[in-house]
PDB file of N, CA and C in Angstrom:
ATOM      1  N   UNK A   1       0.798  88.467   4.891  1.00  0.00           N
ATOM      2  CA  UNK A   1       0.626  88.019   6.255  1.00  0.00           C
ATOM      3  C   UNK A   1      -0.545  88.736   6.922  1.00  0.00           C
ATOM      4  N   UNK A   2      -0.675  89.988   6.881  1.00  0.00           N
ATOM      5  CA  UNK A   2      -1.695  90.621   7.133  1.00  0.00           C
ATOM      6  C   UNK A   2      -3.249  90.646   6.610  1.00  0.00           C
ATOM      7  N   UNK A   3      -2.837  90.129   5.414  1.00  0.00           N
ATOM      8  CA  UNK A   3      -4.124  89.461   4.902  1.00  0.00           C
ATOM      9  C   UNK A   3      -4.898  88.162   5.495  1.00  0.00           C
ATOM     10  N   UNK A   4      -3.895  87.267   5.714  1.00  0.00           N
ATOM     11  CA  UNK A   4      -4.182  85.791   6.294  1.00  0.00           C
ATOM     12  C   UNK A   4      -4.511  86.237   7.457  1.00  0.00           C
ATOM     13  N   UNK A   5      -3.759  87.215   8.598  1.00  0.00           N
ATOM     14  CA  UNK A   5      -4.319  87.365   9.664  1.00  0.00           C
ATOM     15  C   UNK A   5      -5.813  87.768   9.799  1.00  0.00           C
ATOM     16  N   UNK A   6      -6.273  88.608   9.530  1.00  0.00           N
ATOM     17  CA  UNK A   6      -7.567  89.021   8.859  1.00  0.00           C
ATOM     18  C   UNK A   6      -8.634  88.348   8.355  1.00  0.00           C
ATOM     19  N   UNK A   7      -8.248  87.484   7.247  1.00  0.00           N
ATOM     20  CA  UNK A   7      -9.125  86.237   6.915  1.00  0.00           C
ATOM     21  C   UNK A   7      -8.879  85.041   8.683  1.00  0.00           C
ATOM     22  N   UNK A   8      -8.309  84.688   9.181  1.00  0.00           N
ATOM     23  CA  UNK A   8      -8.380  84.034   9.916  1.00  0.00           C
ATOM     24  C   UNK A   8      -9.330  85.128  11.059  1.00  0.00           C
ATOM     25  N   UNK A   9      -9.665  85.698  11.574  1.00  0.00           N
ATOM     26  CA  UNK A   9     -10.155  86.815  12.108  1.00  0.00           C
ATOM     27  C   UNK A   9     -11.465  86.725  11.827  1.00  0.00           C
ATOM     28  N   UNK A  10     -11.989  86.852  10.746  1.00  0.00           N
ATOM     29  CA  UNK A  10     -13.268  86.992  10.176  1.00  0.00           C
ATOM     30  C   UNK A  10     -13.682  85.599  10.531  1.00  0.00           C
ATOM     31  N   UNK A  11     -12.899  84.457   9.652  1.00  0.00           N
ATOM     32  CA  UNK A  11     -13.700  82.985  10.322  1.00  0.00           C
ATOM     33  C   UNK A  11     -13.614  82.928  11.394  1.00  0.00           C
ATOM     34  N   UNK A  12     -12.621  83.685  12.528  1.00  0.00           N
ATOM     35  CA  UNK A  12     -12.940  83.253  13.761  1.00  0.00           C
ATOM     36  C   UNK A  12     -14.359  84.156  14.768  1.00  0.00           C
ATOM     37  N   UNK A  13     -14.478  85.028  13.787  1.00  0.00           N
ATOM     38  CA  UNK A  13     -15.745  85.894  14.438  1.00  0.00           C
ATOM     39  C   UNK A  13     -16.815  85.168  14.179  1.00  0.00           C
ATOM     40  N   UNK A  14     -17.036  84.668  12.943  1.00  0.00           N
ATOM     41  CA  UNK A  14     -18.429  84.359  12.222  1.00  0.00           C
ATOM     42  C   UNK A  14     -18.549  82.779  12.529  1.00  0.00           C
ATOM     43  N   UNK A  15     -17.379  82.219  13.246  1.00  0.00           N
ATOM     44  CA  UNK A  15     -17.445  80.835  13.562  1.00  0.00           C
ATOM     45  C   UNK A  15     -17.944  80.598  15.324  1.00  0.00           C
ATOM     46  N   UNK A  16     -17.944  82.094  15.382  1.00  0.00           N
ATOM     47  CA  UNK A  16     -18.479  81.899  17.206  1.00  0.00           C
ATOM     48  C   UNK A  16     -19.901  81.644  17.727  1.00  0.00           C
ATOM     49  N   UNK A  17     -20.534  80.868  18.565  1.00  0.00           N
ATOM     50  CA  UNK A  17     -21.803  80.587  18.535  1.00  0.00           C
ATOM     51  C   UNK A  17     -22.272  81.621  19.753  1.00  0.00           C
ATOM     52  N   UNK A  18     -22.833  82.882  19.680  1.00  0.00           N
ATOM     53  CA  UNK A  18     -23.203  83.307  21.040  1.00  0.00           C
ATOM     54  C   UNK A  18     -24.204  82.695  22.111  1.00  0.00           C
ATOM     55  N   UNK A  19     -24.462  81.690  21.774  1.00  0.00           N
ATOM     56  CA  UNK A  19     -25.548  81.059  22.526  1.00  0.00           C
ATOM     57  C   UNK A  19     -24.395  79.222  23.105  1.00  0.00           C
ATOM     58  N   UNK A  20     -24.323  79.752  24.361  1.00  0.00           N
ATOM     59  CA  UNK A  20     -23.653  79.072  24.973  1.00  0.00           C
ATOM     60  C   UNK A  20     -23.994  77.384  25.671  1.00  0.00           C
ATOM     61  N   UNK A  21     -23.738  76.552  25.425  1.00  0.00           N
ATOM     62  CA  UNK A  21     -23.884  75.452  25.759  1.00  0.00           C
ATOM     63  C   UNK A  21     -24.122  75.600  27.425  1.00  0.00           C
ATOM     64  N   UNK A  22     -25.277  75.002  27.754  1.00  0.00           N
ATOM     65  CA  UNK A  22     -25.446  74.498  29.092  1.00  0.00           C
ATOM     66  C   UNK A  22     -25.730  73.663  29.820  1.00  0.00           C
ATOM     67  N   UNK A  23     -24.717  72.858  30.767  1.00  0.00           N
ATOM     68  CA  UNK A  23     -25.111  71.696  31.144  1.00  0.00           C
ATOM     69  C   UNK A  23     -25.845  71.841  32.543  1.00  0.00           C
ATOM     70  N   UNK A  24     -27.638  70.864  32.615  1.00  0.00           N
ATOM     71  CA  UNK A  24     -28.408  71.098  33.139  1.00  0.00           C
ATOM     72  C   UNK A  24     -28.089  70.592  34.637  1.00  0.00           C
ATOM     73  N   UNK A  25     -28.619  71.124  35.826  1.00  0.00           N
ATOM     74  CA  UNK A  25     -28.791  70.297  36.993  1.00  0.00           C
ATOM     75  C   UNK A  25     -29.694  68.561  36.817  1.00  0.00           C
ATOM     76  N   UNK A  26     -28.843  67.875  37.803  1.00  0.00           N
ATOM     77  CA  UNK A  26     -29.783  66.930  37.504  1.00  0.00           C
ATOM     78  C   UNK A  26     -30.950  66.669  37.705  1.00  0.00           C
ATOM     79  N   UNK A  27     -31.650  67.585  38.197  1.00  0.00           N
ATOM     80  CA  UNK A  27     -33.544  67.396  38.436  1.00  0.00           C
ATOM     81  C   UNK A  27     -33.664  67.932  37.483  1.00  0.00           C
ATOM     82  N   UNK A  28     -33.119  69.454  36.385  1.00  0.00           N
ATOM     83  CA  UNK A  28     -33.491  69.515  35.377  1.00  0.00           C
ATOM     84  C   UNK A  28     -33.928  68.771  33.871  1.00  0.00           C
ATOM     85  N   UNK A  29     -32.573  67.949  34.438  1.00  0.00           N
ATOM     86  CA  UNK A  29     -32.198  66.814  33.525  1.00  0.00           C
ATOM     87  C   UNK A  29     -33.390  65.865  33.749  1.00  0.00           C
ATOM     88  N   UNK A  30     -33.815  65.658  34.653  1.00  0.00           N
ATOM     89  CA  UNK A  30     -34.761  64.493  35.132  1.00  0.00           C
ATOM     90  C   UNK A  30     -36.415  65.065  34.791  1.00  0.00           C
ATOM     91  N   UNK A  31     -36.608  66.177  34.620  1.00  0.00           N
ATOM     92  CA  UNK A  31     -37.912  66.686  35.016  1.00  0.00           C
ATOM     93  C   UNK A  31     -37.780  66.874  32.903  1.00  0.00           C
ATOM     94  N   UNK A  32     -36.566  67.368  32.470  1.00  0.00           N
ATOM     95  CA  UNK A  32     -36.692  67.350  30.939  1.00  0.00           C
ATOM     96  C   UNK A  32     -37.134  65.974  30.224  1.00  0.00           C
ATOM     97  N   UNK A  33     -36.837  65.170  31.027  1.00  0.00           N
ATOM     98  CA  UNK A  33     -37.168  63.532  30.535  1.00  0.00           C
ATOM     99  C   UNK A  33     -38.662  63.365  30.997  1.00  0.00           C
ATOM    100  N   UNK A  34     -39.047  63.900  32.156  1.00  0.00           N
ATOM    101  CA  UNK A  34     -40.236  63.149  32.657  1.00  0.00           C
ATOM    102  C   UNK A  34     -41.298  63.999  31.474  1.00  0.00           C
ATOM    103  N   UNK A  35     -41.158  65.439  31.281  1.00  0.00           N
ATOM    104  CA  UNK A  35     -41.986  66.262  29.800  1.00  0.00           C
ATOM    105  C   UNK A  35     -42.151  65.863  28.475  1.00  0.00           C
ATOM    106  N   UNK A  36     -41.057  65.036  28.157  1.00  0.00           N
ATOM    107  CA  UNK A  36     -40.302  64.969  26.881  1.00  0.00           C
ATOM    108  C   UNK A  36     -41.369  64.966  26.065  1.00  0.00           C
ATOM    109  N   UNK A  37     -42.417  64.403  26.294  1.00  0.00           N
ATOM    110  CA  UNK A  37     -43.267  63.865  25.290  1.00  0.00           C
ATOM    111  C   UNK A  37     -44.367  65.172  25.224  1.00  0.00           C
ATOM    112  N   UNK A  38     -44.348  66.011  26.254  1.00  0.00           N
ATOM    113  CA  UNK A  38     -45.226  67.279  25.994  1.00  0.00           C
ATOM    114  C   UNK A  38     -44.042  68.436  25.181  1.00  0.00           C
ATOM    115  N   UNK A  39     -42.582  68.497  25.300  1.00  0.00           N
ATOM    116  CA  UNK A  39     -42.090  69.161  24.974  1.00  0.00           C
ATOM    117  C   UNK A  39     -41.775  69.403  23.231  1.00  0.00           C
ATOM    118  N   UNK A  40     -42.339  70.149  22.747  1.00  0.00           N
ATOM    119  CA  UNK A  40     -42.732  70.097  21.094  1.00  0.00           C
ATOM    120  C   UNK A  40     -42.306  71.555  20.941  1.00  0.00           C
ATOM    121  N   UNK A  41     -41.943  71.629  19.529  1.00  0.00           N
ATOM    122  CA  UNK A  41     -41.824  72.800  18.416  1.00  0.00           C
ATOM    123  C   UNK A  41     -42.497  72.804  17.608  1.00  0.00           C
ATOM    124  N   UNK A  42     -43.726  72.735  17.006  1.00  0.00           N
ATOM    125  CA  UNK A  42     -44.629  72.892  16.314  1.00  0.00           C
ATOM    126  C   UNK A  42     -43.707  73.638  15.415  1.00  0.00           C
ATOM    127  N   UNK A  43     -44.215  74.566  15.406  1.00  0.00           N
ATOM    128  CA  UNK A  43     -43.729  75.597  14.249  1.00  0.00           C
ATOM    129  C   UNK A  43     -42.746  76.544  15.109  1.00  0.00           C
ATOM    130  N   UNK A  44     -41.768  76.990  14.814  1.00  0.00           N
ATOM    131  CA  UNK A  44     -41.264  77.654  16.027  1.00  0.00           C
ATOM    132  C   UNK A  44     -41.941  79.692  15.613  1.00  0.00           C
ATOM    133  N   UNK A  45     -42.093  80.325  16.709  1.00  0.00           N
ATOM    134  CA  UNK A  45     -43.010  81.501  17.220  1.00  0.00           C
ATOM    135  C   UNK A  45     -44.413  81.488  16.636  1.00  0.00           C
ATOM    136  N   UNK A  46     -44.761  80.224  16.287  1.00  0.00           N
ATOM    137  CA  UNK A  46     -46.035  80.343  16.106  1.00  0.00           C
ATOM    138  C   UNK A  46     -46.646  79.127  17.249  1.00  0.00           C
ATOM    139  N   UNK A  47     -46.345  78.069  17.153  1.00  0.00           N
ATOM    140  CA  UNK A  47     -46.543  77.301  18.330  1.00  0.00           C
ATOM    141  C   UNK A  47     -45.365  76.095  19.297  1.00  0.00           C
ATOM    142  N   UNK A  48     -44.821  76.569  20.698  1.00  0.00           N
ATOM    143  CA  UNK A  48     -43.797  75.829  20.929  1.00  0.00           C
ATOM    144  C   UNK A  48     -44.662  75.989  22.235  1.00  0.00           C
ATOM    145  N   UNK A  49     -43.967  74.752  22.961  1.00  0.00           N
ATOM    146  CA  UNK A  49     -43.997  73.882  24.529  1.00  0.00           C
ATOM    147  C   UNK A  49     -42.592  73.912  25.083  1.00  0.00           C
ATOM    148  N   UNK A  50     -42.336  74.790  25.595  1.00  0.00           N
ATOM    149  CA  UNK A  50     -40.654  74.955  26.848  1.00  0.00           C
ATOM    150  C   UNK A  50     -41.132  74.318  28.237  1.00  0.00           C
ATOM    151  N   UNK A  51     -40.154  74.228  28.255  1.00  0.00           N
ATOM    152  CA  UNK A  51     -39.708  73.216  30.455  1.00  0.00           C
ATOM    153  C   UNK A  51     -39.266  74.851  30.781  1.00  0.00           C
ATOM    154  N   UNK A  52     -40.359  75.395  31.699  1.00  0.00           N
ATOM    155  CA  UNK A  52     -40.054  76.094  33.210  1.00  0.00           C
ATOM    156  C   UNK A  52     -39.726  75.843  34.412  1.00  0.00           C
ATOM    157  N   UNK A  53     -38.753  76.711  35.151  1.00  0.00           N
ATOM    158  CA  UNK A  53     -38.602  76.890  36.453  1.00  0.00           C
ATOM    159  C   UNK A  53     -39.205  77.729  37.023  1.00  0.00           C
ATOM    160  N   UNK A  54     -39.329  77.659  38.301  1.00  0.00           N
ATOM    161  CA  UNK A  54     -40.038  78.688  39.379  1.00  0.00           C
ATOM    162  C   UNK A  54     -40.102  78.597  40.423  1.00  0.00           C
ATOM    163  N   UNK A  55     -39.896  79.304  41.199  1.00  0.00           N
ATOM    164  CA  UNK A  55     -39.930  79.166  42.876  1.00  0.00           C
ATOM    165  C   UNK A  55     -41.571  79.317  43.246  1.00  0.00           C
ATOM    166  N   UNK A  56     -41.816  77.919  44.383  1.00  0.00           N
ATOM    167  CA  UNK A  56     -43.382  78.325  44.920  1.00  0.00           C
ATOM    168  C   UNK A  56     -43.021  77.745  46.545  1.00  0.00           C
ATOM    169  N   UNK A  57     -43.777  78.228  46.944  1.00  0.00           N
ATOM    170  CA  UNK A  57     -43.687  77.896  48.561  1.00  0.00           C
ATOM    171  C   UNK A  57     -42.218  77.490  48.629  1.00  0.00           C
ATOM    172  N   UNK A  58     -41.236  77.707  48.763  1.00  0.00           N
ATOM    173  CA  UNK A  58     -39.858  77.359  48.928  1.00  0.00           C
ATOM    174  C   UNK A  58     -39.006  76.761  48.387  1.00  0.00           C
ATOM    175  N   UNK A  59     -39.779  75.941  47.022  1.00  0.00           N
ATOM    176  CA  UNK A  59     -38.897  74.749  46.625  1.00  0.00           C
ATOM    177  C   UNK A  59     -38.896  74.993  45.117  1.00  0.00           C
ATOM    178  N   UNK A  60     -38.545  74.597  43.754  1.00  0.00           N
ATOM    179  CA  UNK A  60     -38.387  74.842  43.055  1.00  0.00           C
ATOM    180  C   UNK A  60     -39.501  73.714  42.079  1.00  0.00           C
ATOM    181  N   UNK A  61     -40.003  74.413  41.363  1.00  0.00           N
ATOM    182  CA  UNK A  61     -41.268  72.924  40.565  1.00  0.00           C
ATOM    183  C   UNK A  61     -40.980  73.964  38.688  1.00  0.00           C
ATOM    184  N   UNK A  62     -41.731  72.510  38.345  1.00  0.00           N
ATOM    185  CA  UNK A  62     -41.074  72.528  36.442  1.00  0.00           C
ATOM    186  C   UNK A  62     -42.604  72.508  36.196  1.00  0.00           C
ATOM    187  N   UNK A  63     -42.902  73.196  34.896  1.00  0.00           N
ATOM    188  CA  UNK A  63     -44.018  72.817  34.352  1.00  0.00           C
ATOM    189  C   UNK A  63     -43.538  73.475  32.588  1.00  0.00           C
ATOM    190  N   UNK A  64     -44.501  72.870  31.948  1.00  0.00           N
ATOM    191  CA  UNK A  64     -44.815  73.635  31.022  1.00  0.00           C
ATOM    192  C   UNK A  64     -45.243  74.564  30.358  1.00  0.00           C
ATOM    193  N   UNK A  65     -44.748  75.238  29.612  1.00  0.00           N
ATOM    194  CA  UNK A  65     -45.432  76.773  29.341  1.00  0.00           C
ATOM    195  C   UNK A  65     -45.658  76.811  27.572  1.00  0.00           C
ATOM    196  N   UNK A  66     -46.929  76.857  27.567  1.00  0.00           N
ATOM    197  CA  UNK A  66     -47.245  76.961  25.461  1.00  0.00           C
ATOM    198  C   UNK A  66     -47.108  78.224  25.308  1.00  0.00           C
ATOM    199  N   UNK A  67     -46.147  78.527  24.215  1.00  0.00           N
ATOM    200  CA  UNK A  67     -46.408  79.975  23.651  1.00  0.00           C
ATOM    201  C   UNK A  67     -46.683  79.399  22.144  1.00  0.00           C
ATOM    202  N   UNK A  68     -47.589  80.636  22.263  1.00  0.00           N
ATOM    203  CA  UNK A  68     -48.584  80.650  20.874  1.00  0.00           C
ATOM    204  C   UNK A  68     -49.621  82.049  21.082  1.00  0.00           C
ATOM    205  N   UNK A  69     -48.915  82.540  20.036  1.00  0.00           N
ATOM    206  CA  UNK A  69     -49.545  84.103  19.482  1.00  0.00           C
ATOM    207  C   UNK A  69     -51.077  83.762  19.424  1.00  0.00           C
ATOM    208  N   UNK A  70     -51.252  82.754  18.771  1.00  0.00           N
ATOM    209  CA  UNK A  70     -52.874  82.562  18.313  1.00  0.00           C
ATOM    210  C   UNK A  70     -54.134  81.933  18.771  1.00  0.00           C
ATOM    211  N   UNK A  71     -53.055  81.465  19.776  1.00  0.00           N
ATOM    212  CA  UNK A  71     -54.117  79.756  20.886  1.00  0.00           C
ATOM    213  C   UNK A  71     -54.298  81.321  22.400  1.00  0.00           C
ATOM    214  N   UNK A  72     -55.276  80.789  22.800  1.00  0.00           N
ATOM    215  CA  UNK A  72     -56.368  81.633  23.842  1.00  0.00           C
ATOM    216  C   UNK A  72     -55.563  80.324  25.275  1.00  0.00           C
ATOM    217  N   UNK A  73     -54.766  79.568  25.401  1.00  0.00           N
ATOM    218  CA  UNK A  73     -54.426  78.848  26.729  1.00  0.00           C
ATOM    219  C   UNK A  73     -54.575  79.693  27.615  1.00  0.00           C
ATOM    220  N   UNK A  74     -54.968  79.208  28.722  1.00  0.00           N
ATOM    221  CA  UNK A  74     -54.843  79.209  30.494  1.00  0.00           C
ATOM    222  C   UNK A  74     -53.142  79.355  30.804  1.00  0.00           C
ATOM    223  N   UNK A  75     -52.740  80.446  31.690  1.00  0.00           N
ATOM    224  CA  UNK A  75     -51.551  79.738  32.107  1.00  0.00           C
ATOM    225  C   UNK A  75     -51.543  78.539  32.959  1.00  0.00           C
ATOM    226  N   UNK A  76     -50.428  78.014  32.984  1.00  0.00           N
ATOM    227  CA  UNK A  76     -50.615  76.965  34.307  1.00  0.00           C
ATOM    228  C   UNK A  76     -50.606  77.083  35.331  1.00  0.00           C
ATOM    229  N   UNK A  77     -51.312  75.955  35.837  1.00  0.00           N
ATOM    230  CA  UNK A  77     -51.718  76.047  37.472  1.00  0.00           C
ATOM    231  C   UNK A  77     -51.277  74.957  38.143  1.00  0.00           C
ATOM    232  N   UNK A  78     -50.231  74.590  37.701  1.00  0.00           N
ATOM    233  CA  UNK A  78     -49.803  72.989  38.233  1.00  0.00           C
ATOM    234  C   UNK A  78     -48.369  72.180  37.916  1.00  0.00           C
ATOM    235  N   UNK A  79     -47.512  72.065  38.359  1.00  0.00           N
ATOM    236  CA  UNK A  79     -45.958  71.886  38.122  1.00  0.00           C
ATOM    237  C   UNK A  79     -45.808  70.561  38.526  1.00  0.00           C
ATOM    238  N   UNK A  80     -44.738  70.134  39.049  1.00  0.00           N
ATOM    239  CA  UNK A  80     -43.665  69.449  40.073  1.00  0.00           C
ATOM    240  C   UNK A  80     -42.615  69.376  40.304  1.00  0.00           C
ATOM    241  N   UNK A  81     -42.392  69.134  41.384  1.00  0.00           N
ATOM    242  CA  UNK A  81     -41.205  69.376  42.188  1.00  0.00           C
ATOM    243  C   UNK A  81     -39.619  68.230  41.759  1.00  0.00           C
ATOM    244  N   UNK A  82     -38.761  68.322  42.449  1.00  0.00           N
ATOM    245  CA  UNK A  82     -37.889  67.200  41.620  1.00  0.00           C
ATOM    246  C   UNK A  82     -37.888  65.964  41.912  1.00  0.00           C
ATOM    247  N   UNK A  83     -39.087  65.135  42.812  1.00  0.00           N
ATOM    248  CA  UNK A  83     -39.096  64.037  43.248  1.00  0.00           C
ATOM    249  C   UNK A  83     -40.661  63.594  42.786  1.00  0.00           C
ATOM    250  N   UNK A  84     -40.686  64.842  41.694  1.00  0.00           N
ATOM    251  CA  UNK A  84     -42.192  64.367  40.825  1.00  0.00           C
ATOM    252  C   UNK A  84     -43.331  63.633  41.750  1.00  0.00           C
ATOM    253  N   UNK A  85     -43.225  65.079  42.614  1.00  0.00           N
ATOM    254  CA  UNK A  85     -44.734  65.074  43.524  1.00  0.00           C
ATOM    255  C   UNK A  85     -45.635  66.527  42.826  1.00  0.00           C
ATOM    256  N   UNK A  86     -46.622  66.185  42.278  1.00  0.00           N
ATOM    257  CA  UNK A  86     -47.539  67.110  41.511  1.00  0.00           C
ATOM    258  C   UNK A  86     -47.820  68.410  42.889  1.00  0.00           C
ATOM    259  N   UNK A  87     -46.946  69.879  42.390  1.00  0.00           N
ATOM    260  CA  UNK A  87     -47.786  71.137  43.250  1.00  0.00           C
ATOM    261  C   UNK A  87     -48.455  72.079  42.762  1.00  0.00           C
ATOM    262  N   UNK A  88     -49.270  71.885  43.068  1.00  0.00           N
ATOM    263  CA  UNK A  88     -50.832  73.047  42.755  1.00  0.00           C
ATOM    264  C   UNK A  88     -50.509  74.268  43.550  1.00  0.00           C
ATOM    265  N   UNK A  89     -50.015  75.156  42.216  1.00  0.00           N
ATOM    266  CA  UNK A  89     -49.764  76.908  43.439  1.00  0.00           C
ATOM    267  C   UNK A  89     -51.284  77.641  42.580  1.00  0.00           C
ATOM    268  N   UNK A  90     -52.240  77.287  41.180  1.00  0.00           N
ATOM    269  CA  UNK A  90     -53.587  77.691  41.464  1.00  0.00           C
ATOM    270  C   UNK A  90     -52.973  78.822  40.865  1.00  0.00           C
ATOM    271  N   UNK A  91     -52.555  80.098  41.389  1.00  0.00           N
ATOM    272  CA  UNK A  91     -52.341  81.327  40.407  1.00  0.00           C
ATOM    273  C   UNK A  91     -50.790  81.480  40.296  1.00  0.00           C
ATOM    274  N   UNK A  92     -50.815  81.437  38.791  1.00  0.00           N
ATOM    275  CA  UNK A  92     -49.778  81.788  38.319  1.00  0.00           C
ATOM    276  C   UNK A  92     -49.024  83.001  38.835  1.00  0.00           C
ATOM    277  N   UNK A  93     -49.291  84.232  38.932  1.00  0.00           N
ATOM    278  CA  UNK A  93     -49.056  85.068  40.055  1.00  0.00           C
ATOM    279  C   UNK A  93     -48.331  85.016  41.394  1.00  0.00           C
ATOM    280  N   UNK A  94     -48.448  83.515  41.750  1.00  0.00           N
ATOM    281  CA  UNK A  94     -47.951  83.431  42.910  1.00  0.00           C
ATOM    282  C   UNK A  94     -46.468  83.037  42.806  1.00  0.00           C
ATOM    283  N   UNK A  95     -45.744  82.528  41.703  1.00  0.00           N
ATOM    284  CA  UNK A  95     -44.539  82.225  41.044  1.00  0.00           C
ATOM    285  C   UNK A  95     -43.576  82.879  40.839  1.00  0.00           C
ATOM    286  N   UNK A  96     -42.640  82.874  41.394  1.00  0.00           N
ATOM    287  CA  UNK A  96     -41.478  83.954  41.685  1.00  0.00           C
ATOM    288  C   UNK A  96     -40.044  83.273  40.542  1.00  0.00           C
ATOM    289  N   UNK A  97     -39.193  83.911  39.879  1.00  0.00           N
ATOM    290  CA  UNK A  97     -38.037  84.078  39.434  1.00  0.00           C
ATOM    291  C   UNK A  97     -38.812  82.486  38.361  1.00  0.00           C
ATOM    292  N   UNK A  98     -39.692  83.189  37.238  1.00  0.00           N
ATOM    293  CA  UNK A  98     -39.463  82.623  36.580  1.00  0.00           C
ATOM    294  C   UNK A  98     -38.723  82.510  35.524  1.00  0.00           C
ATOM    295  N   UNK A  99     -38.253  80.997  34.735  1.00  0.00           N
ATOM    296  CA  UNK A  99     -37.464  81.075  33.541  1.00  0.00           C
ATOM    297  C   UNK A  99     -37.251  79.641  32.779  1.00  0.00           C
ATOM    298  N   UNK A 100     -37.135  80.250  31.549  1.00  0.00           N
ATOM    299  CA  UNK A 100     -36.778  78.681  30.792  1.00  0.00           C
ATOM    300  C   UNK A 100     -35.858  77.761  30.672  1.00  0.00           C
ATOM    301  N   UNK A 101     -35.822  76.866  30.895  1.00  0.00           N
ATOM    302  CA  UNK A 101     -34.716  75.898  31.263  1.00  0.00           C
ATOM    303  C   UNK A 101     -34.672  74.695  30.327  1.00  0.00           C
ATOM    304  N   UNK A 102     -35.137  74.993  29.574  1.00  0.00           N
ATOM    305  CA  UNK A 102     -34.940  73.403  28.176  1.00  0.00           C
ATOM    306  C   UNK A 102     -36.161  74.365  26.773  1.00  0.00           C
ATOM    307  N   UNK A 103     -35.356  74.926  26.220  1.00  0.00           N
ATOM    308  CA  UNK A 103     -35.897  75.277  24.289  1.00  0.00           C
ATOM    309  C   UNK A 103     -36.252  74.366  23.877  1.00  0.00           C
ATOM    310  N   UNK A 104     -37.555  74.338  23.324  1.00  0.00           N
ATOM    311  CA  UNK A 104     -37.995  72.783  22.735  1.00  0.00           C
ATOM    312  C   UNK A 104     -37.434  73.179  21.313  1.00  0.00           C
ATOM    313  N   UNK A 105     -37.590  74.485  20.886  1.00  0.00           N
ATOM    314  CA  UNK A 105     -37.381  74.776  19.396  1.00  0.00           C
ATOM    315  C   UNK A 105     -36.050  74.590  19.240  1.00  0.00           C
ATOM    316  N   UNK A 106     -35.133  74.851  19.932  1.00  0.00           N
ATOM    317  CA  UNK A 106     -33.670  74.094  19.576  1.00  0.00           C
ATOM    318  C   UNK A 106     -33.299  73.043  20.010  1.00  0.00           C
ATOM    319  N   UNK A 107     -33.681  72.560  21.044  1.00  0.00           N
ATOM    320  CA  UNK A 107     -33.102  70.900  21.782  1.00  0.00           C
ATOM    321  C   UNK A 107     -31.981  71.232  22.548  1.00  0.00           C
ATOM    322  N   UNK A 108     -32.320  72.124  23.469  1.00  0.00           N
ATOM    323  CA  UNK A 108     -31.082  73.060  24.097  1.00  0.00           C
ATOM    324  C   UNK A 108     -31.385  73.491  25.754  1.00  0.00           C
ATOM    325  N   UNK A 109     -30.331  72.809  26.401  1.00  0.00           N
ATOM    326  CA  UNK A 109     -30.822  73.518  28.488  1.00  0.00           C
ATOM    327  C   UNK A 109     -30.519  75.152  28.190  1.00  0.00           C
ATOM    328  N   UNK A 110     -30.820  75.458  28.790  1.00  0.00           N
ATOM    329  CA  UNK A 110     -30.689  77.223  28.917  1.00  0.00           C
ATOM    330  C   UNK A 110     -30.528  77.937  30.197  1.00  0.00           C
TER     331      UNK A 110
END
């Protein structure tokens, strides 16, 4: 009995996913559809395209962000908001509580 408990134990550790399912707001949801077609995994940590959030002048705007060890990109200078009106905040710098909100390399909200 103590054995079975144990084996059931182990599959239940190694069967746990720490990366938690998240279901998106719906402008997230909406702004992940309006990217879709920029949102790519190339190779994953060598070249991927994620959906960002960020606060600018008060309201919240999505853009894209390339990471790639090897590509020389610009950050961005240009988002939108959730009624997909294009905002130009110009320096990245000016972008408060940023973060990723759709993994292109897994197909996953975050």
């Amino acid at each position: 009995m103590k054995k079975l408990f144990h084996l059931l134990l182990i599959l239940f550790l190694f069967s746990c996913d720490d990366r938690k399912t998240v279901l998106p707001t719906a402008c997230v949801a909406e702004m992940q559809l309006f990217f879709s077609k920029d949102l790519k995994c190339t190779e994953p940590g060598a070249w991927e395209r994620h959906l960002n959030e960020a606060e600018y002048d008060g309201e919240y705007i999505y853009f894209t962000e390339i990471m790639c060890m090897t590509c020389n990109y610009a950050q961005p200078t240009v988002g939108y908001n959730c009624s997909k009106e294009k905002v130009e905040f110009g320096n990245y710098g000016a972008l408060k509580n940023i973060r990723r909100v759709y993994d292109s390399c897994d197909n996953r909200f975050l």
